[in-house]
PDB file of N, CA and C in Angstrom:
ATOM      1  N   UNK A   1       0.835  -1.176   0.000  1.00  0.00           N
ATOM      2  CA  UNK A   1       0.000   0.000   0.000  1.00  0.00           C
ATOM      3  C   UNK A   1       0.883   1.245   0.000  1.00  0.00           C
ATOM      4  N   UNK A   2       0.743   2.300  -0.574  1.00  0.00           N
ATOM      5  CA  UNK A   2       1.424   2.836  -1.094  1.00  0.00           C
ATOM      6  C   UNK A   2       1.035   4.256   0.257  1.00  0.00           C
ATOM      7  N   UNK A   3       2.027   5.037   0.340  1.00  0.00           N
ATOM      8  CA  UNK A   3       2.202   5.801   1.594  1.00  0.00           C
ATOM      9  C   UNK A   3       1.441   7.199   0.974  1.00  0.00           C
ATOM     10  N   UNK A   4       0.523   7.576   2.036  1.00  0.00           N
ATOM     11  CA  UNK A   4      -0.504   8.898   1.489  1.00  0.00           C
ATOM     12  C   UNK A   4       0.747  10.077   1.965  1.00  0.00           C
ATOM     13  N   UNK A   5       0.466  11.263   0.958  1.00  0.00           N
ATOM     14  CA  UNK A   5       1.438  12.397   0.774  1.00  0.00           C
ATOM     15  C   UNK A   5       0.630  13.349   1.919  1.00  0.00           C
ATOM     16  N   UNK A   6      -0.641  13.242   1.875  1.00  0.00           N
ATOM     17  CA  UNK A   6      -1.463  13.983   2.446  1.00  0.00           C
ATOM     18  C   UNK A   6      -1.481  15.124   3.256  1.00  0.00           C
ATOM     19  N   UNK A   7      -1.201  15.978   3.245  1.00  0.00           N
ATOM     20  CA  UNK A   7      -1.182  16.569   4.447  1.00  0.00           C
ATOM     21  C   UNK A   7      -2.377  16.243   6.302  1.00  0.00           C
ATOM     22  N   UNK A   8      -1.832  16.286   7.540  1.00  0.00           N
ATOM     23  CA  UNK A   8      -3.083  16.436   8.212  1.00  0.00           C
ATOM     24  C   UNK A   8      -2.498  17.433   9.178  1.00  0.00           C
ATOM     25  N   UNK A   9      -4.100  17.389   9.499  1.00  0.00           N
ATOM     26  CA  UNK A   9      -4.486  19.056  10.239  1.00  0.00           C
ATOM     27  C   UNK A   9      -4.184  18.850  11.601  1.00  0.00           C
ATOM     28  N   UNK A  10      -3.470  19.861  12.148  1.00  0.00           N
ATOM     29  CA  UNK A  10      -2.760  19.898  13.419  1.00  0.00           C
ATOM     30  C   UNK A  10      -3.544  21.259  13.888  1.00  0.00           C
ATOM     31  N   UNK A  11      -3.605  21.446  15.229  1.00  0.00           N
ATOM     32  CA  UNK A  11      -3.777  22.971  15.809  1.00  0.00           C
ATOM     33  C   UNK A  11      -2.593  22.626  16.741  1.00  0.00           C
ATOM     34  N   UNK A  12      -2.170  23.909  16.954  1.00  0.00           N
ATOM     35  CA  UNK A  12      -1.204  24.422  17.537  1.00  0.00           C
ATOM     36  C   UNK A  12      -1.199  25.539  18.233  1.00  0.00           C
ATOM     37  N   UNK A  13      -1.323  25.992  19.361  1.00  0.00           N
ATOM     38  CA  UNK A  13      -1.549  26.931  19.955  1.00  0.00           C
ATOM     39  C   UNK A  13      -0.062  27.559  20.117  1.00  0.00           C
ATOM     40  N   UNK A  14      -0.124  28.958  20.241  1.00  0.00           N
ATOM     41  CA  UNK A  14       1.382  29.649  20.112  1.00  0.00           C
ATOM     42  C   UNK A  14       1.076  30.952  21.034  1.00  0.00           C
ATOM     43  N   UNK A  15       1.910  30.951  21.816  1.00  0.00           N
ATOM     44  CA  UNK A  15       2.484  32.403  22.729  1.00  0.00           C
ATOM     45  C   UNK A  15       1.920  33.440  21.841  1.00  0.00           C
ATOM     46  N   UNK A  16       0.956  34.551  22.213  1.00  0.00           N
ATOM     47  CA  UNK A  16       0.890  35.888  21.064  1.00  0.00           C
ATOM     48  C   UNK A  16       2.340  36.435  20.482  1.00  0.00           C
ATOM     49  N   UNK A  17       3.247  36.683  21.037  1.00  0.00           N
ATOM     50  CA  UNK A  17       4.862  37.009  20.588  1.00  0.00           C
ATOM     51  C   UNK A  17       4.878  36.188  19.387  1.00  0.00           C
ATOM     52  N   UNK A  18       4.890  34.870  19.887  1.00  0.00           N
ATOM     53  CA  UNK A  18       5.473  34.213  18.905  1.00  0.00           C
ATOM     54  C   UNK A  18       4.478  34.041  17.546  1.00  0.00           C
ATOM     55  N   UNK A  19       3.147  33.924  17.538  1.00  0.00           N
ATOM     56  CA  UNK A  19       2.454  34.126  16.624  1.00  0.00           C
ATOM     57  C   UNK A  19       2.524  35.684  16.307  1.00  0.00           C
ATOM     58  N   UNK A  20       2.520  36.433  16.779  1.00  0.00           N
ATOM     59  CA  UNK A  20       2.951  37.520  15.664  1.00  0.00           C
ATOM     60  C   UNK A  20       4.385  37.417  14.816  1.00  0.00           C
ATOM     61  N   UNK A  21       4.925  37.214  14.855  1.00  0.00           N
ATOM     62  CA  UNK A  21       6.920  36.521  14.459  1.00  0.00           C
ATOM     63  C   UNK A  21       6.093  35.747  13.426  1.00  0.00           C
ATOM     64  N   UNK A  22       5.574  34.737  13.756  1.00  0.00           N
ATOM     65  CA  UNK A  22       5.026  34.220  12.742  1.00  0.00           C
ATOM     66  C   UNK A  22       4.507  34.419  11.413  1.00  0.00           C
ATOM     67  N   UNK A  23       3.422  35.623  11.822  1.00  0.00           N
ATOM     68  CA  UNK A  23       2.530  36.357  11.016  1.00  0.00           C
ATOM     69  C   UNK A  23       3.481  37.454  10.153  1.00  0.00           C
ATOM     70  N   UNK A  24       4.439  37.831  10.823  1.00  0.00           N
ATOM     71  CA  UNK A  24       5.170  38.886   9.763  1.00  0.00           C
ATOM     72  C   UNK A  24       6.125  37.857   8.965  1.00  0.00           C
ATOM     73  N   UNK A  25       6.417  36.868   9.028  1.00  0.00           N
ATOM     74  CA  UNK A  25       7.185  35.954   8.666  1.00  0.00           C
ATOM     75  C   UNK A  25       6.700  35.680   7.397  1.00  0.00           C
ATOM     76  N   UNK A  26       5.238  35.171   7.200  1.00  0.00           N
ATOM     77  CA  UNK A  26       4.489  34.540   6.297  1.00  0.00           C
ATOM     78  C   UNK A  26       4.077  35.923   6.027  1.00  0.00           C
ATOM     79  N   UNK A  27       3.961  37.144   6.035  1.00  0.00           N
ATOM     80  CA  UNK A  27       3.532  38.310   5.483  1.00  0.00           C
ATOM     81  C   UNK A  27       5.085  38.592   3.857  1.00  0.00           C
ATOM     82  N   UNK A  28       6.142  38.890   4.973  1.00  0.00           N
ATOM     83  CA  UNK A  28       7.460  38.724   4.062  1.00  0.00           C
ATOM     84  C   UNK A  28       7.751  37.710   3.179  1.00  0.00           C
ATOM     85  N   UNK A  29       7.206  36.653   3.174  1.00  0.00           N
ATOM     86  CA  UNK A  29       7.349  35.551   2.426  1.00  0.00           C
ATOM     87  C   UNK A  29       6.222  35.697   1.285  1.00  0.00           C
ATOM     88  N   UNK A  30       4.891  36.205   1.450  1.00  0.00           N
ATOM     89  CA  UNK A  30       4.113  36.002   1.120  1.00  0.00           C
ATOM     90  C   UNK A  30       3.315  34.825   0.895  1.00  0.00           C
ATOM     91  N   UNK A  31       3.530  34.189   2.059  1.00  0.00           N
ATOM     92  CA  UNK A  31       2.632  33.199   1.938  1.00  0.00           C
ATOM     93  C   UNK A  31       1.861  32.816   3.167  1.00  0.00           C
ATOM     94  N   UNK A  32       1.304  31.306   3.929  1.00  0.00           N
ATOM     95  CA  UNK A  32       0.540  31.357   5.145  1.00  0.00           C
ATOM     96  C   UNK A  32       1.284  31.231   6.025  1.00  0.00           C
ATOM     97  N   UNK A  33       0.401  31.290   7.133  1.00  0.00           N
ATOM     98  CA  UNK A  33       1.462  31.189   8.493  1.00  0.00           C
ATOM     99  C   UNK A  33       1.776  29.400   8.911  1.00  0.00           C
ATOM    100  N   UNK A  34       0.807  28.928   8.214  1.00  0.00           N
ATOM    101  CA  UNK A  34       0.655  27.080   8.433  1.00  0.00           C
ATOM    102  C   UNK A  34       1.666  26.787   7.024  1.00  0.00           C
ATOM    103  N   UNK A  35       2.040  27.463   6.240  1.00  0.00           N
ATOM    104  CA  UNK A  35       3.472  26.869   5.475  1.00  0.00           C
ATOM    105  C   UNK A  35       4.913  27.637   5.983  1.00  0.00           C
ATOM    106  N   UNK A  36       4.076  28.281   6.604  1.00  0.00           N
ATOM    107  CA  UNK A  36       5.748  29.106   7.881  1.00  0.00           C
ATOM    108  C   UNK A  36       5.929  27.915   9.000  1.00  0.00           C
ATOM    109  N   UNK A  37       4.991  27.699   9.087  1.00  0.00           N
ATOM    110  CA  UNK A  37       4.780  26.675  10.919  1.00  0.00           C
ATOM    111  C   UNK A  37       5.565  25.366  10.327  1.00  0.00           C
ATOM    112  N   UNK A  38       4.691  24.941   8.963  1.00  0.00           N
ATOM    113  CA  UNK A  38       5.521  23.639   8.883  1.00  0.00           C
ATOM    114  C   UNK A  38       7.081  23.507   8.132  1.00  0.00           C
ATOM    115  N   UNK A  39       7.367  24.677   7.778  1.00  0.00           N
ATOM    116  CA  UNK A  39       8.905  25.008   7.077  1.00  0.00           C
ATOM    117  C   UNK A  39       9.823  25.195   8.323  1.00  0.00           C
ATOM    118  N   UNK A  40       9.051  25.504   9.498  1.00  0.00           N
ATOM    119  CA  UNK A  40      10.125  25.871  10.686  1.00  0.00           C
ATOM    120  C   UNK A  40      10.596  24.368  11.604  1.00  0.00           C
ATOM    121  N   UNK A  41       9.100  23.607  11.371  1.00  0.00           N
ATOM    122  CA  UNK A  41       9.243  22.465  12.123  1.00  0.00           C
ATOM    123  C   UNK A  41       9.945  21.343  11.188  1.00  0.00           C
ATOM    124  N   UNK A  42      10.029  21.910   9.997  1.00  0.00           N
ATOM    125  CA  UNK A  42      10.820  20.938   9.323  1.00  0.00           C
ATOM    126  C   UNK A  42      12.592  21.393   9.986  1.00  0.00           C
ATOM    127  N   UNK A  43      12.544  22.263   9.550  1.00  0.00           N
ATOM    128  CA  UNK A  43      14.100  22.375   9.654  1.00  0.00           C
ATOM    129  C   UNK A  43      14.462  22.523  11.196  1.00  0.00           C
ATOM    130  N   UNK A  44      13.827  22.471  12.096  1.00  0.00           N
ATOM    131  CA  UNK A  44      13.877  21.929  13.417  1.00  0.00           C
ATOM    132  C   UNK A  44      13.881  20.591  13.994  1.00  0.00           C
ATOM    133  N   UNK A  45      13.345  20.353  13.087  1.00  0.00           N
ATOM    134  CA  UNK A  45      13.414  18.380  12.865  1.00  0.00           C
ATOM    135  C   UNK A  45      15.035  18.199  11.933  1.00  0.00           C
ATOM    136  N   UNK A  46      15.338  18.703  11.588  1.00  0.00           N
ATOM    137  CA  UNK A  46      16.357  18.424  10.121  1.00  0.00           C
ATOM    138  C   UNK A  46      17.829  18.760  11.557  1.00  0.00           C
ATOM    139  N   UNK A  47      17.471  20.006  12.129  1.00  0.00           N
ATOM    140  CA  UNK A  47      18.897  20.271  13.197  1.00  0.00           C
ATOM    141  C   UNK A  47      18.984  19.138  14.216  1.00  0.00           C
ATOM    142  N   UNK A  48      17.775  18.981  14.739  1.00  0.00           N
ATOM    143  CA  UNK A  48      17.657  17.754  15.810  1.00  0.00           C
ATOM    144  C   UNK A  48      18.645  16.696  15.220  1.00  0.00           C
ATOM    145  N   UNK A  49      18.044  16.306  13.723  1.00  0.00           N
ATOM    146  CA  UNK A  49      18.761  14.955  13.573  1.00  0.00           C
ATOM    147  C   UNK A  49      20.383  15.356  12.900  1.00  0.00           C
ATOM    148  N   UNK A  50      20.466  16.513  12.791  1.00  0.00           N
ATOM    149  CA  UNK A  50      22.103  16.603  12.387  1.00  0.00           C
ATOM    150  C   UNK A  50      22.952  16.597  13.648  1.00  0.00           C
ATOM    151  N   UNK A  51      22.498  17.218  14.996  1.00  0.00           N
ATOM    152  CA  UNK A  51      22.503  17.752  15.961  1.00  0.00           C
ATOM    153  C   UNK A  51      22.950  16.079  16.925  1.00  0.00           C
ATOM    154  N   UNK A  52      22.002  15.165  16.788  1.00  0.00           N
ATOM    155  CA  UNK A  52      22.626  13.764  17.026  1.00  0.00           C
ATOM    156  C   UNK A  52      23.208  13.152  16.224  1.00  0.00           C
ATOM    157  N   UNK A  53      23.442  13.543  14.943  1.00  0.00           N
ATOM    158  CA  UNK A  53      24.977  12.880  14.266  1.00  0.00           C
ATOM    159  C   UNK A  53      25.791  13.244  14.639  1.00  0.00           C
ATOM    160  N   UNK A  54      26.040  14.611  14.840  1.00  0.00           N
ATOM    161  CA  UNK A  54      27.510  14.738  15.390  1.00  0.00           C
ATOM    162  C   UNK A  54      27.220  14.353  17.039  1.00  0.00           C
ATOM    163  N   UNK A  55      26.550  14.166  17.405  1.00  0.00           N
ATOM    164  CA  UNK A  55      26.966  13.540  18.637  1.00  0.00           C
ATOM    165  C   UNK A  55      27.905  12.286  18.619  1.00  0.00           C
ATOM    166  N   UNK A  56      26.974  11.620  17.853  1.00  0.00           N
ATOM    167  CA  UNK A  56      27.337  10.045  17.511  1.00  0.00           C
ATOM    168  C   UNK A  56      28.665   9.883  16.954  1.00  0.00           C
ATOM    169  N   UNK A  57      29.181  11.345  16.201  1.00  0.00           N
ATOM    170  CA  UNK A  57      29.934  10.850  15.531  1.00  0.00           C
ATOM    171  C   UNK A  57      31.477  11.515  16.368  1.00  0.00           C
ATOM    172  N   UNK A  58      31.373  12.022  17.090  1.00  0.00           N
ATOM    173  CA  UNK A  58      31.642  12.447  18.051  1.00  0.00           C
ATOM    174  C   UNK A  58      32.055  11.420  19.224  1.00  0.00           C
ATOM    175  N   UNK A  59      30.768  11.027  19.810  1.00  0.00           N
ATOM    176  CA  UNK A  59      31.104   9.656  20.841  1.00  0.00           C
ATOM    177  C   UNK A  59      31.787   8.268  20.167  1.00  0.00           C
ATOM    178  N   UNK A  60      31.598   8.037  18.697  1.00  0.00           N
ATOM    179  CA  UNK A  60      32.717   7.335  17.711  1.00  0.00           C
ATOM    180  C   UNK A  60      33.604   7.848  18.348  1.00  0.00           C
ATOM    181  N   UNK A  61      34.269   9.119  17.616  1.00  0.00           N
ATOM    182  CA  UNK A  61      35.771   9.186  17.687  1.00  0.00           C
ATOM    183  C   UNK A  61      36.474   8.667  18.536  1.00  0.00           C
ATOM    184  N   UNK A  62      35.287   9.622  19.993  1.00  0.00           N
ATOM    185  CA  UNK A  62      35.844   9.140  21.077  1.00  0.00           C
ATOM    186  C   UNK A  62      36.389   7.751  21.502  1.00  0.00           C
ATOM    187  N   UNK A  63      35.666   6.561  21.016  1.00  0.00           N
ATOM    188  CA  UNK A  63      35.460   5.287  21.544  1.00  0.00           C
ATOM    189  C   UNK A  63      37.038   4.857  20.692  1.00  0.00           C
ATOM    190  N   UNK A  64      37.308   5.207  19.645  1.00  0.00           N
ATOM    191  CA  UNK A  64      38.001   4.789  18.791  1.00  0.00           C
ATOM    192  C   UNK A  64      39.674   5.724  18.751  1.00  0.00           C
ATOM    193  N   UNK A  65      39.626   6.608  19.375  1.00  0.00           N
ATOM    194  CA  UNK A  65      41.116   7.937  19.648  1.00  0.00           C
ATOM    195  C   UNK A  65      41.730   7.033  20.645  1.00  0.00           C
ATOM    196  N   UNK A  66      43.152   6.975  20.276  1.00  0.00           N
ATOM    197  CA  UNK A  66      44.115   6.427  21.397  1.00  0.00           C
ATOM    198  C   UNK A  66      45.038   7.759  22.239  1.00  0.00           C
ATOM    199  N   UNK A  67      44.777   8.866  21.244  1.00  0.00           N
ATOM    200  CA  UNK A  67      45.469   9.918  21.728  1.00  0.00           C
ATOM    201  C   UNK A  67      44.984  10.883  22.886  1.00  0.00           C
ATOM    202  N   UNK A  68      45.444  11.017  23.746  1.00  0.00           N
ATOM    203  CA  UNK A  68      45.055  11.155  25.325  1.00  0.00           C
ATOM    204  C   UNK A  68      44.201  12.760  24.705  1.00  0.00           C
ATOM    205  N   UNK A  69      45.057  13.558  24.376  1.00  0.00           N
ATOM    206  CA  UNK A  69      44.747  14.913  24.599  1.00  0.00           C
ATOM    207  C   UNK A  69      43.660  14.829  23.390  1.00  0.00           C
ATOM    208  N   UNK A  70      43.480  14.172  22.486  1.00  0.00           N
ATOM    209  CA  UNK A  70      42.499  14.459  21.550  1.00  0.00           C
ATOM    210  C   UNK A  70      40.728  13.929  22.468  1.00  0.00           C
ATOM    211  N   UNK A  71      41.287  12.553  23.337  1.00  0.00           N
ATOM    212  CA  UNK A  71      40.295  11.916  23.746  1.00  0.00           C
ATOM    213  C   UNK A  71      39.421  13.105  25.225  1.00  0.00           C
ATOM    214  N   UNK A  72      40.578  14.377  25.293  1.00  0.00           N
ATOM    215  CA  UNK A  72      39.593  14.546  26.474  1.00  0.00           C
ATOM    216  C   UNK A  72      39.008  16.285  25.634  1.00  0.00           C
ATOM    217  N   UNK A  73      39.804  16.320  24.437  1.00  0.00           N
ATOM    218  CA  UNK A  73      38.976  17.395  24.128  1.00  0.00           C
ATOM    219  C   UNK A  73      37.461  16.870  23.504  1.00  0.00           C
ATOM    220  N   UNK A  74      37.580  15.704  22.756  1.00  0.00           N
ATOM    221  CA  UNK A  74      36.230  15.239  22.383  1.00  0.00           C
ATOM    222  C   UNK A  74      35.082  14.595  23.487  1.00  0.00           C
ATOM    223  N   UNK A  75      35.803  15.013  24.870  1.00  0.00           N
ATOM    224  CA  UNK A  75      34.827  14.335  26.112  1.00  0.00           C
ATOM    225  C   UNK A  75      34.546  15.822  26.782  1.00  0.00           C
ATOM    226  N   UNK A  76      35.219  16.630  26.054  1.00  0.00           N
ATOM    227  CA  UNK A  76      34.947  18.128  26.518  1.00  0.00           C
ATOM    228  C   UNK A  76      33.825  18.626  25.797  1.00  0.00           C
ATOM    229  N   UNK A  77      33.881  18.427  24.834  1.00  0.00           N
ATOM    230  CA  UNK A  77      32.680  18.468  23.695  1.00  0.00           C
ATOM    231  C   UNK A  77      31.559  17.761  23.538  1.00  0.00           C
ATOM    232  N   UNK A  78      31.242  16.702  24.303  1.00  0.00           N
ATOM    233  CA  UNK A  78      30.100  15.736  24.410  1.00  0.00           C
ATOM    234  C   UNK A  78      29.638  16.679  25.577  1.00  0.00           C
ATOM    235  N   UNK A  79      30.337  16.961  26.493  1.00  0.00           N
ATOM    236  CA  UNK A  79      29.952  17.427  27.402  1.00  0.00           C
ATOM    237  C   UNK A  79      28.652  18.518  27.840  1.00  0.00           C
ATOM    238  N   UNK A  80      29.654  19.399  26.833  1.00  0.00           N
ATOM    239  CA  UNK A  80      28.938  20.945  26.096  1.00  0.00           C
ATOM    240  C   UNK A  80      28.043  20.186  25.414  1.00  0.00           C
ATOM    241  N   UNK A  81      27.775  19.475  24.657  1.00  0.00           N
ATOM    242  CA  UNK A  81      26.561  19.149  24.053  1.00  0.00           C
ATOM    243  C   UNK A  81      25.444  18.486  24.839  1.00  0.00           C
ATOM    244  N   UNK A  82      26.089  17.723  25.799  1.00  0.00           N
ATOM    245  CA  UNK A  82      24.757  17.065  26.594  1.00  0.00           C
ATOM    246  C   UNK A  82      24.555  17.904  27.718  1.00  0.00           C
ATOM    247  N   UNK A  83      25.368  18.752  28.526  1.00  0.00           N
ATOM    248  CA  UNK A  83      24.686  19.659  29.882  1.00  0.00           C
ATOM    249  C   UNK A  83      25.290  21.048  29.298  1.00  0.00           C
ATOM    250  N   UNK A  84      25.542  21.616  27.869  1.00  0.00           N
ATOM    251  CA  UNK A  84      25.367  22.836  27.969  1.00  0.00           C
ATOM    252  C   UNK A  84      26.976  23.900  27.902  1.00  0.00           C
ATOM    253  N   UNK A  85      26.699  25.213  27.648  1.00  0.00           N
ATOM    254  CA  UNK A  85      28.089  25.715  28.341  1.00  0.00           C
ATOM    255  C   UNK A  85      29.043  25.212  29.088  1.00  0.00           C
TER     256      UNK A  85
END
């Protein structure tokens, strides 16, 4: 069976701030605010999953570096990525 393209209908409730951001967004674009909403959540979905490749690829290196000082800058950097500054 072959996979429907379909779009479906979501509501989404949004902060007034942020629905106005919105609204001038899709004003400048000229287009709606529901092809702004889903262009943002795409590429918010798209960072997420680049965002855990380099983790992964990252906790690789790590698993796989014999070199001391390389192994604690890439455990310095997991770091910052999983709790931050």
């Amino acid at each position: 069976m072959a996979t429907s393209e379909r779009p479906i209908r979501q509501s989404v409730s949004l902060a007034p701030r942020l629905a106005r951001r919105v609204r001038a967004l899709a004003k400048t674009r000229r287009t709606s605010t529901s092809r702004v909403i889903a262009d943002l959540v795409e590429t918010g979905l798209e960072s997420e999953e680049q965002e855990r490749r380099r983790f992964l690829d990252l906790a690789d290196r790590l698993a796989h570096s014999s070199d001391p000082q390389e192994r604690e800058h890439l455990k310095a950097e997991l770091a910052r990525m999983t709790f931050g500054s």
